[in-house]
C-alpha atoms as a PDB file:
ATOM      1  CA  UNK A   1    -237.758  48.843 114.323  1.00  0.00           C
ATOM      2  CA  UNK A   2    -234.199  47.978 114.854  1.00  0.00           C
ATOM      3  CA  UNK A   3    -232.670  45.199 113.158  1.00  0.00           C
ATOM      4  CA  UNK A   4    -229.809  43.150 114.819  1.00  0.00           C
ATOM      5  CA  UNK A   5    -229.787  40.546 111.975  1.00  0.00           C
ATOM      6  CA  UNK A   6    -230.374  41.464 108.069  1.00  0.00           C
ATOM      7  CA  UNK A   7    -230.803  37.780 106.064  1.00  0.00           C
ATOM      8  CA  UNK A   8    -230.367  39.701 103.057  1.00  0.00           C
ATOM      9  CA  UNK A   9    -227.365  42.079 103.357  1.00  0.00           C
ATOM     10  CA  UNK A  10    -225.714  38.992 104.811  1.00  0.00           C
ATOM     11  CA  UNK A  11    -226.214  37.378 101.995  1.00  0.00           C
ATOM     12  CA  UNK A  12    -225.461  40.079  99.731  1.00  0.00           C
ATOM     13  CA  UNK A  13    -221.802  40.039 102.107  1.00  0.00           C
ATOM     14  CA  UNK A  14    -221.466  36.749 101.128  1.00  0.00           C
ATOM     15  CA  UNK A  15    -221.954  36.992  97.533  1.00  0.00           C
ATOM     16  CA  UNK A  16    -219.661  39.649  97.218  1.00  0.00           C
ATOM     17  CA  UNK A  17    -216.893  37.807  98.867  1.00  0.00           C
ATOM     18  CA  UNK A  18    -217.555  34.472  96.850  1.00  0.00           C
ATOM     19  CA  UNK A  19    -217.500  36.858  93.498  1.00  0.00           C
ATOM     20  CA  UNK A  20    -214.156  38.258  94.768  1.00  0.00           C
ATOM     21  CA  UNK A  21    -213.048  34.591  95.068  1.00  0.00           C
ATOM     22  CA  UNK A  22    -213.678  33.394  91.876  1.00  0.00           C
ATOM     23  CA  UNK A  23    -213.509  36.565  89.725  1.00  0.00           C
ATOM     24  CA  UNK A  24    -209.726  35.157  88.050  1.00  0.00           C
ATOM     25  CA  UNK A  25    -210.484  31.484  88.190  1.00  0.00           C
ATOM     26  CA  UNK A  26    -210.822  29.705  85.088  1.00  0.00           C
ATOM     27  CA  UNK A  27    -213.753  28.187  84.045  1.00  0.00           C
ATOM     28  CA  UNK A  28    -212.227  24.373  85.231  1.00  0.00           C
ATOM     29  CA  UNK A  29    -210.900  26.215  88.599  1.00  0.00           C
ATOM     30  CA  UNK A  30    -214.314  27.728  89.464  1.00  0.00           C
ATOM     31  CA  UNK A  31    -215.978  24.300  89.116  1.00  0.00           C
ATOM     32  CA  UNK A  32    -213.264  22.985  91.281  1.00  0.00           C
ATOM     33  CA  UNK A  33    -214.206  25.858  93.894  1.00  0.00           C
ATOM     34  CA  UNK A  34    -217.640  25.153  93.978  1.00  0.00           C
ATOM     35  CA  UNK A  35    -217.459  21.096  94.530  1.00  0.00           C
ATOM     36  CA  UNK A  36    -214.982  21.677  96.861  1.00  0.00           C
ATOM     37  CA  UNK A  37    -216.853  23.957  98.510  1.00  0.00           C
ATOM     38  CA  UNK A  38    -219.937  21.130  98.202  1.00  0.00           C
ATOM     39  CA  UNK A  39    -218.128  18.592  99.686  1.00  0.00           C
ATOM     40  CA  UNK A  40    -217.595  20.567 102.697  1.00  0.00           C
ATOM     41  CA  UNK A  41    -220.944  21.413 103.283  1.00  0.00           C
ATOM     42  CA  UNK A  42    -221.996  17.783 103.020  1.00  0.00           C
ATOM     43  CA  UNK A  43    -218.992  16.960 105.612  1.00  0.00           C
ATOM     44  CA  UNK A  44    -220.412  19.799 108.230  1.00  0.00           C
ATOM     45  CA  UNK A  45    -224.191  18.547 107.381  1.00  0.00           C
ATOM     46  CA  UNK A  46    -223.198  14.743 108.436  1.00  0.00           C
ATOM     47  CA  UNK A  47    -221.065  16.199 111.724  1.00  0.00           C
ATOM     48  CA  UNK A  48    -224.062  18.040 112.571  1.00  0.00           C
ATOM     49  CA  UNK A  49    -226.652  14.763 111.762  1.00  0.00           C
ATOM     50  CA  UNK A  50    -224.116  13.139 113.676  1.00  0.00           C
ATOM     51  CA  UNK A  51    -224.364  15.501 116.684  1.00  0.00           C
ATOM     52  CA  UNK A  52    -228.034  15.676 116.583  1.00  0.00           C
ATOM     53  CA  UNK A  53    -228.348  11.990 116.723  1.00  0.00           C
ATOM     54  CA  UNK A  54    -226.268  11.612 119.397  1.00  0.00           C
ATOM     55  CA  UNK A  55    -228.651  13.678 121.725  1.00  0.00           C
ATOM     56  CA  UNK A  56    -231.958  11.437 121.484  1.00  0.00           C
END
């Protein structure tokens, strides 16, 4: 079977990049990263809601 989409390396991808990210951050600067990095999500997750709702 050939795969077009892995779930799993893809996450493994993204974990390695995030890692990379916050490797020299300080303990106050990674908790910075991550609820920045929260509030975004919730701002894409109302646009979305938003879009949804708008087509019935």
């Amino acid at each position: 079977m050939n795969k077009k989409f892995d779930c799993v390396e893809m996450k493994h991808r993204a974990a390695s990049i995030i890692q990379k990210k916050i490797a020299r951050l300080s303990r106050e600067e990674e908790l910075e990263y991550w609820r920045l990095q929260a509030l975004e999500l919730r701002e894409q997750q109302r646009k979305l809601l938003k879009r949804v709702k708008a087509k019935g």
